[in-house]
Protein backbone atom coordinates (compact mmCIF):
# COMPACT_ATOMS: atom_id res chain seq x y z
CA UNK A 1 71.54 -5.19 21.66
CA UNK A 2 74.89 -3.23 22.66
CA UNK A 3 75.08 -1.64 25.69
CA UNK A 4 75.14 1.51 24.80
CA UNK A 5 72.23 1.27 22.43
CA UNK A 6 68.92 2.92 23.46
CA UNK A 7 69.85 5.78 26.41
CA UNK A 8 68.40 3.60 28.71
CA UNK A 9 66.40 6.49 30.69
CA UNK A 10 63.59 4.24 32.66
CA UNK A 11 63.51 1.94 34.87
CA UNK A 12 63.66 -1.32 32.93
CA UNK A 13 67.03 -0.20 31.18
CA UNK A 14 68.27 0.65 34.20
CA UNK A 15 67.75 -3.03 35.69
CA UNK A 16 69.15 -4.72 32.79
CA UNK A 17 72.15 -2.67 32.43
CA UNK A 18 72.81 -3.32 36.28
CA UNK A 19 72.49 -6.74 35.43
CA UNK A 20 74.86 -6.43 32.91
CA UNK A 21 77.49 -5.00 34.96
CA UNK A 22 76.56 -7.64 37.94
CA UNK A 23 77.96 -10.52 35.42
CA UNK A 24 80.77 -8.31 34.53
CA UNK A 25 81.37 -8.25 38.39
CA UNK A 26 81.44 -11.93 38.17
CA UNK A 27 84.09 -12.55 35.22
CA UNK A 28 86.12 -10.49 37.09
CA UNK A 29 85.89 -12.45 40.14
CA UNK A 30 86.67 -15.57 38.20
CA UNK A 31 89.54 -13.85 36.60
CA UNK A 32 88.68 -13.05 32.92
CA UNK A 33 90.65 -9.93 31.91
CA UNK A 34 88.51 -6.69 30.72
CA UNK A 35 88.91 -7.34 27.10
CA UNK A 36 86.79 -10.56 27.22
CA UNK A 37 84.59 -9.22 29.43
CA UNK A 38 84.09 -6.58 26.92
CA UNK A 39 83.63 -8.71 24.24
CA UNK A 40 81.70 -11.59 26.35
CA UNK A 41 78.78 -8.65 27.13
CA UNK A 42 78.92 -6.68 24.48
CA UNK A 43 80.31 -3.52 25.32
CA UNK A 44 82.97 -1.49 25.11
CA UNK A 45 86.69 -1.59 26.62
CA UNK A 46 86.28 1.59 28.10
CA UNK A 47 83.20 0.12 30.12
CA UNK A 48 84.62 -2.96 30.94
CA UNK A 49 87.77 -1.42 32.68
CA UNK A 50 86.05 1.50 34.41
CA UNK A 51 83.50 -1.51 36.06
CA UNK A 52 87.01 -2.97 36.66
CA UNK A 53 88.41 0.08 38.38
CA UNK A 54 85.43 0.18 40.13
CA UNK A 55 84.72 -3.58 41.47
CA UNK A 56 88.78 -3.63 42.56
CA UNK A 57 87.88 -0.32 44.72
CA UNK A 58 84.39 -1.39 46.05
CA UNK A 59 83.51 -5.34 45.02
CA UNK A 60 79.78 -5.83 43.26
CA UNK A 61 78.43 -3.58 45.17
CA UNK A 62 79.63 -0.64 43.56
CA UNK A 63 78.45 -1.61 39.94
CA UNK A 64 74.87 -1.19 41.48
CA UNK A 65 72.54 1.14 39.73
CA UNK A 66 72.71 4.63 41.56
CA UNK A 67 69.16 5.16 40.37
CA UNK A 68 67.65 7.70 37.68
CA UNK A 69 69.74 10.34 36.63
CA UNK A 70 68.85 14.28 37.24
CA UNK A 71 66.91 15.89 40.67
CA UNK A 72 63.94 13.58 41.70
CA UNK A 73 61.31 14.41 41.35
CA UNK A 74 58.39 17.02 43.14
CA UNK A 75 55.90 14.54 43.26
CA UNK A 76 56.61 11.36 44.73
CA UNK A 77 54.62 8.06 43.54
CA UNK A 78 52.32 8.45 46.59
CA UNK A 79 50.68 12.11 45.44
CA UNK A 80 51.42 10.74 41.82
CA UNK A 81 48.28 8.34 42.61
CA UNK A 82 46.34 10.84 44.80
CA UNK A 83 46.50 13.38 41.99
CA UNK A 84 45.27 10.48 39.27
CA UNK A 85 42.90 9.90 41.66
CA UNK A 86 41.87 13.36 41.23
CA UNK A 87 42.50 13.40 37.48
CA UNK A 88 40.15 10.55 37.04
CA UNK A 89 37.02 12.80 38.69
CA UNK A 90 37.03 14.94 35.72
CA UNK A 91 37.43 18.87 35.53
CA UNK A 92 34.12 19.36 36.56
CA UNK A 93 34.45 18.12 40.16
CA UNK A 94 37.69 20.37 40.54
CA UNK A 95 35.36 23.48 39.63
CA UNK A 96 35.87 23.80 35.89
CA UNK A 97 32.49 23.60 34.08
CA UNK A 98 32.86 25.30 31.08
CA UNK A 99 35.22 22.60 29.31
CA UNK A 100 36.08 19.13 30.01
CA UNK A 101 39.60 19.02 29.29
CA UNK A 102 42.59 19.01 31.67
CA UNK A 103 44.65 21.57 30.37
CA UNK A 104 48.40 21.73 32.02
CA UNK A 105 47.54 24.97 33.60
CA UNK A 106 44.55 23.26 35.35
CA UNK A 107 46.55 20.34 36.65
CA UNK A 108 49.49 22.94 38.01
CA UNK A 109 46.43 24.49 40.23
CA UNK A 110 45.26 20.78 41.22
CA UNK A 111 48.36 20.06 42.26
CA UNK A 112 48.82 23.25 44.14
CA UNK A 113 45.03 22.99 46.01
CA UNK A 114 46.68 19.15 46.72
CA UNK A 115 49.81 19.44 47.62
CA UNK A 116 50.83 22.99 48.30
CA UNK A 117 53.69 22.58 46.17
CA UNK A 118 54.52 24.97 43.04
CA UNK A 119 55.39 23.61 39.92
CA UNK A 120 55.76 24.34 36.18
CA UNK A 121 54.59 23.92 33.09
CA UNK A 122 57.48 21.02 32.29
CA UNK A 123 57.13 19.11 35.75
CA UNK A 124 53.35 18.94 35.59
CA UNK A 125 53.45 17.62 31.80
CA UNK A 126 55.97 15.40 33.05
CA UNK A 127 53.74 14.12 36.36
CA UNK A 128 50.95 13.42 33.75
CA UNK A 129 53.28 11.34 31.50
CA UNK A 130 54.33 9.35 34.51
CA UNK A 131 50.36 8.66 34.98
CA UNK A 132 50.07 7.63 31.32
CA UNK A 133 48.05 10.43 30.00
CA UNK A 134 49.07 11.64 26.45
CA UNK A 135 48.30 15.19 24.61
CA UNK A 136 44.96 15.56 23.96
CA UNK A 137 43.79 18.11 20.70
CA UNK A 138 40.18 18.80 20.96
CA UNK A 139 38.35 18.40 18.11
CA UNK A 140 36.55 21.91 17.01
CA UNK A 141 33.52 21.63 14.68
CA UNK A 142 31.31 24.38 13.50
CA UNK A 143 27.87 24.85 15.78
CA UNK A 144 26.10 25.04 12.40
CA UNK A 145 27.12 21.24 11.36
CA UNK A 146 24.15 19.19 10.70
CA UNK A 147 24.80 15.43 10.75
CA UNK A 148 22.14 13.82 9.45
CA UNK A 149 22.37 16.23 6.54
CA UNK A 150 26.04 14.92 6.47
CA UNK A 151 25.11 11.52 6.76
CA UNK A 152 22.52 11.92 3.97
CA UNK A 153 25.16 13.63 1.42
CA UNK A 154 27.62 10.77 2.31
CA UNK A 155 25.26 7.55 1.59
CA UNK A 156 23.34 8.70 -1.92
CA UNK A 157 25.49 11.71 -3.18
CA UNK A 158 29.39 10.97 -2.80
CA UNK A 159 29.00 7.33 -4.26
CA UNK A 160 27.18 8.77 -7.40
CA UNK A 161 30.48 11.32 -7.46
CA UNK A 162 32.99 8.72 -7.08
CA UNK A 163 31.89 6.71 -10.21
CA UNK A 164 33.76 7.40 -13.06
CA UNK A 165 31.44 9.57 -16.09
CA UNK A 166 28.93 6.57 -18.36
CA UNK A 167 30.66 6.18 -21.72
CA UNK A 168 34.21 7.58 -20.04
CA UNK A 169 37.07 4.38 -20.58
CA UNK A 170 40.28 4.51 -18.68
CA UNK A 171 42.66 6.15 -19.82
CA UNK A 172 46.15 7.39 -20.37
CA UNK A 173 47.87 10.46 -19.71
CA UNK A 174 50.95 9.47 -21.85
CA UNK A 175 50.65 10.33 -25.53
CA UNK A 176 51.93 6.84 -26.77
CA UNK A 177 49.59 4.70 -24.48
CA UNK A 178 46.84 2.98 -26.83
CA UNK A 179 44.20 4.56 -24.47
CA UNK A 180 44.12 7.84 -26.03
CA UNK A 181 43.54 6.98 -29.64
């Protein structure tokens, strides 16, 4: 895999592409010019003499990761656990008995009650991402559906249905196949 392949957004890209640039470190102490480096790991020139610049300025240590990109986040891993905590205990312990689904709007007032911290739609969806919970569409079925009724049709009816007509050969939609004559 190149380098530059992938974004490399979480935490296990960011490791390995630190420990990319930690060997790069290293060819440059043993004195391989950026071009091999380049070429050694896989990545561009550009990369290999910007780590360059930047291990002559500041040695190893400054091709560390600087950590995630962007602002860091509202909830720290610590409330992250206390809310799943939470989470876990269903809607109905929070006060919502009319529907057991965690909505986004529901967790942004769990984490409010919590934490007495205000966020938004895109920071709560992203809190329950970092818990592992995924988009959830309920499933919406008529009050009127009777399953055994269901279950009936489906076992003695829909086989009978599925069989092709007695006396009815296979045939051809073509007007030169041999089935139609």
């Amino acid at each position: 895999m190149r380098y530059g392949d992938g974004g490399g957004v979480d935490q296990v890209e960011r490791v390995k592409r630190e420990q990319v640039r930690q060997r790069a470190a290293e060819l440059f102490a043993a004195g391989v010019p950026a071009i091999e480096v380049a070429a050694r790991l896989e990545v561009s020139t550009k990369s290999a003499y910007q780590w360059r610049r930047a291990w002559v300025a500041g040695g190893a240590p400054a091709l560390a990761s600087k950590g995630a990109c962007g602002p860091d986040p509202k909830l720290s891993d610590e409330q992250l656990a206390r809310l799943k905590t939470r989470l876990d205990l269903g809607p109905v312990a929070a006060g919502y008995g009319e529907d057991q689904r965690w909505t986004l709007v529901r967790v942004i007032a769990l984490i409010a009650t919590l934490f007495h911290v205000r966020v938004g739609l895109a920071t709560a969806w992203q809190a329950m991402r970092r818990l592992g919970y995924t988009a959830q569409l309920p499933i919406h079925r008529a009050a009127e559906r009777d399953e055994q009724a269901i279950a009936a049709w489906r076992r003695y009816q829909w086989p009978s249905l599925k069989e092709s007509p007695p006396g009815a050969g296979r045939g051809s939609s073509l007007p030169t196949s041999a089935g139609r004559r």
